[in-house]
Protein backbone atom coordinates (compact mmCIF):
# COMPACT_ATOMS: atom_id res chain seq x y z
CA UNK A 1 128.86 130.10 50.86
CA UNK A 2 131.45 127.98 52.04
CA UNK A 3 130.19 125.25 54.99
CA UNK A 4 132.18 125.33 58.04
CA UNK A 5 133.71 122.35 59.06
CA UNK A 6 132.74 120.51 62.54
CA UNK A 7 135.82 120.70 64.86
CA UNK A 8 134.50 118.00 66.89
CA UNK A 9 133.83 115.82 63.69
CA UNK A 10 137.25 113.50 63.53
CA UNK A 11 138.91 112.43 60.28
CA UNK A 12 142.41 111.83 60.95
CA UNK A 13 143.09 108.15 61.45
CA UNK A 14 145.46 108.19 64.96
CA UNK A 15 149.08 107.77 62.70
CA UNK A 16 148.41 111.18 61.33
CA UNK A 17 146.75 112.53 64.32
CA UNK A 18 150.13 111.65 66.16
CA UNK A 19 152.11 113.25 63.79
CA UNK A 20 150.50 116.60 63.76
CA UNK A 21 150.85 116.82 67.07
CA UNK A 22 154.31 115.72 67.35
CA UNK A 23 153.45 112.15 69.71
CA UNK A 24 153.71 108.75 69.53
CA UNK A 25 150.36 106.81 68.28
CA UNK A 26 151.16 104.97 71.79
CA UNK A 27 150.52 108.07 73.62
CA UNK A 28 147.66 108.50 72.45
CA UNK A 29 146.49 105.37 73.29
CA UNK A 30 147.44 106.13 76.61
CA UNK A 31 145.97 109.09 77.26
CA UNK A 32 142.26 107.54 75.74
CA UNK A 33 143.17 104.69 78.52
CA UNK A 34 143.72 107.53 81.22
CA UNK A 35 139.98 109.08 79.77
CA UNK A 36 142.03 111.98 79.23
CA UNK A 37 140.85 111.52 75.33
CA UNK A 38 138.03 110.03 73.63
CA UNK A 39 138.30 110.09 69.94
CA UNK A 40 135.21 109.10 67.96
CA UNK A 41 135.56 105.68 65.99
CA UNK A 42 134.16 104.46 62.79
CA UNK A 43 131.55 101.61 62.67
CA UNK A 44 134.21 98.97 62.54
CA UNK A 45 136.17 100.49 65.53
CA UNK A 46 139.28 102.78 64.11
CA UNK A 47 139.67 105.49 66.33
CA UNK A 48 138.85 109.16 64.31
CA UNK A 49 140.66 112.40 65.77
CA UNK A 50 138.77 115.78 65.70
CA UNK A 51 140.53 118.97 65.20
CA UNK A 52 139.10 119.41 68.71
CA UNK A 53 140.74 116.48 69.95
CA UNK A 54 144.37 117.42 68.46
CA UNK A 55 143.95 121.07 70.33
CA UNK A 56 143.01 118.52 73.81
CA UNK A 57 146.76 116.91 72.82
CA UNK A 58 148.34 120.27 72.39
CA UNK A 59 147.42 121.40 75.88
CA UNK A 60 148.22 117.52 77.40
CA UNK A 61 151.57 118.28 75.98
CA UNK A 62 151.84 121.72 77.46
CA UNK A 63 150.66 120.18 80.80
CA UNK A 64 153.17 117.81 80.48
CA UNK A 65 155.53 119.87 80.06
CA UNK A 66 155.58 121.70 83.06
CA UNK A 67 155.80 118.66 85.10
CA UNK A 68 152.40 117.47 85.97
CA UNK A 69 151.56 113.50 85.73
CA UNK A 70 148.14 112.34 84.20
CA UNK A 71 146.27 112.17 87.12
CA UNK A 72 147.13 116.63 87.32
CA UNK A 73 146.39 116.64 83.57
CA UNK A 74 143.02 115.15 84.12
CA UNK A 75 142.08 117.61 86.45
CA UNK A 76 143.09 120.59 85.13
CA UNK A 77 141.19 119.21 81.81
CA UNK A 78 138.12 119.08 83.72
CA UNK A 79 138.73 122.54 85.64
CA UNK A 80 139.53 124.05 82.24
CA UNK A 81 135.99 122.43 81.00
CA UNK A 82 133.89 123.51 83.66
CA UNK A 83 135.56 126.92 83.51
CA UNK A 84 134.92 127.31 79.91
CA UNK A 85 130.96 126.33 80.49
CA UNK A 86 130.61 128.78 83.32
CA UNK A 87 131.86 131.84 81.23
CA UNK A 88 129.65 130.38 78.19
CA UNK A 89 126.95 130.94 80.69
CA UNK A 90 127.72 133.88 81.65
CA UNK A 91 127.99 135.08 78.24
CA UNK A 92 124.19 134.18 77.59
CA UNK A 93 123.01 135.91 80.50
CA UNK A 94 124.70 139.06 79.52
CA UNK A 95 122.30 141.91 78.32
């Protein structure tokens, strides 16, 4: 059987994350600054991005996209979490 990768486990260094999401390494950056990211990092400190974390810049770029500054994309992140948990939730309490 084949193992699954972890889409939370990040292996593209933030050049190639960038590209395959179509941004600027400096956006990134930005957006990490602005907590709307938080890549993991090796042991000496170069930022690693997730599969899960190139999805999270998909949607910032969506967001962006329809007008809304970082501050909006921040919160709709978090709604969007919360959201997300409370059907999970929901999900395990159904029979």
């Amino acid at each position: 059987m084949t193992p699954v990768p972890d889409p939370a486990r990040g292996v593209y260094g933030i050049s190639v994350a960038a590209d395959l999401v179509g941004m600027g390494a400096q956006n990134l950056r930005a957006y990490e600054r602005h907590g709307l990211l938080d890549p993991g990092r090796t042991d000496g400190g170069t930022r690693r991005y997730s599969p899960d974390d190139l999805d999270r810049l998909r949607r910032i770029s969506e967001l962006l996209a329809l007008g809304l500054n970082l501050a909006g994309i921040a919160l709709v992140l978090d709604l969007e979490t919360d959201n997300a948990a409370l059907r999970a939730e929901l999900d395990d309490r159904a029979p």
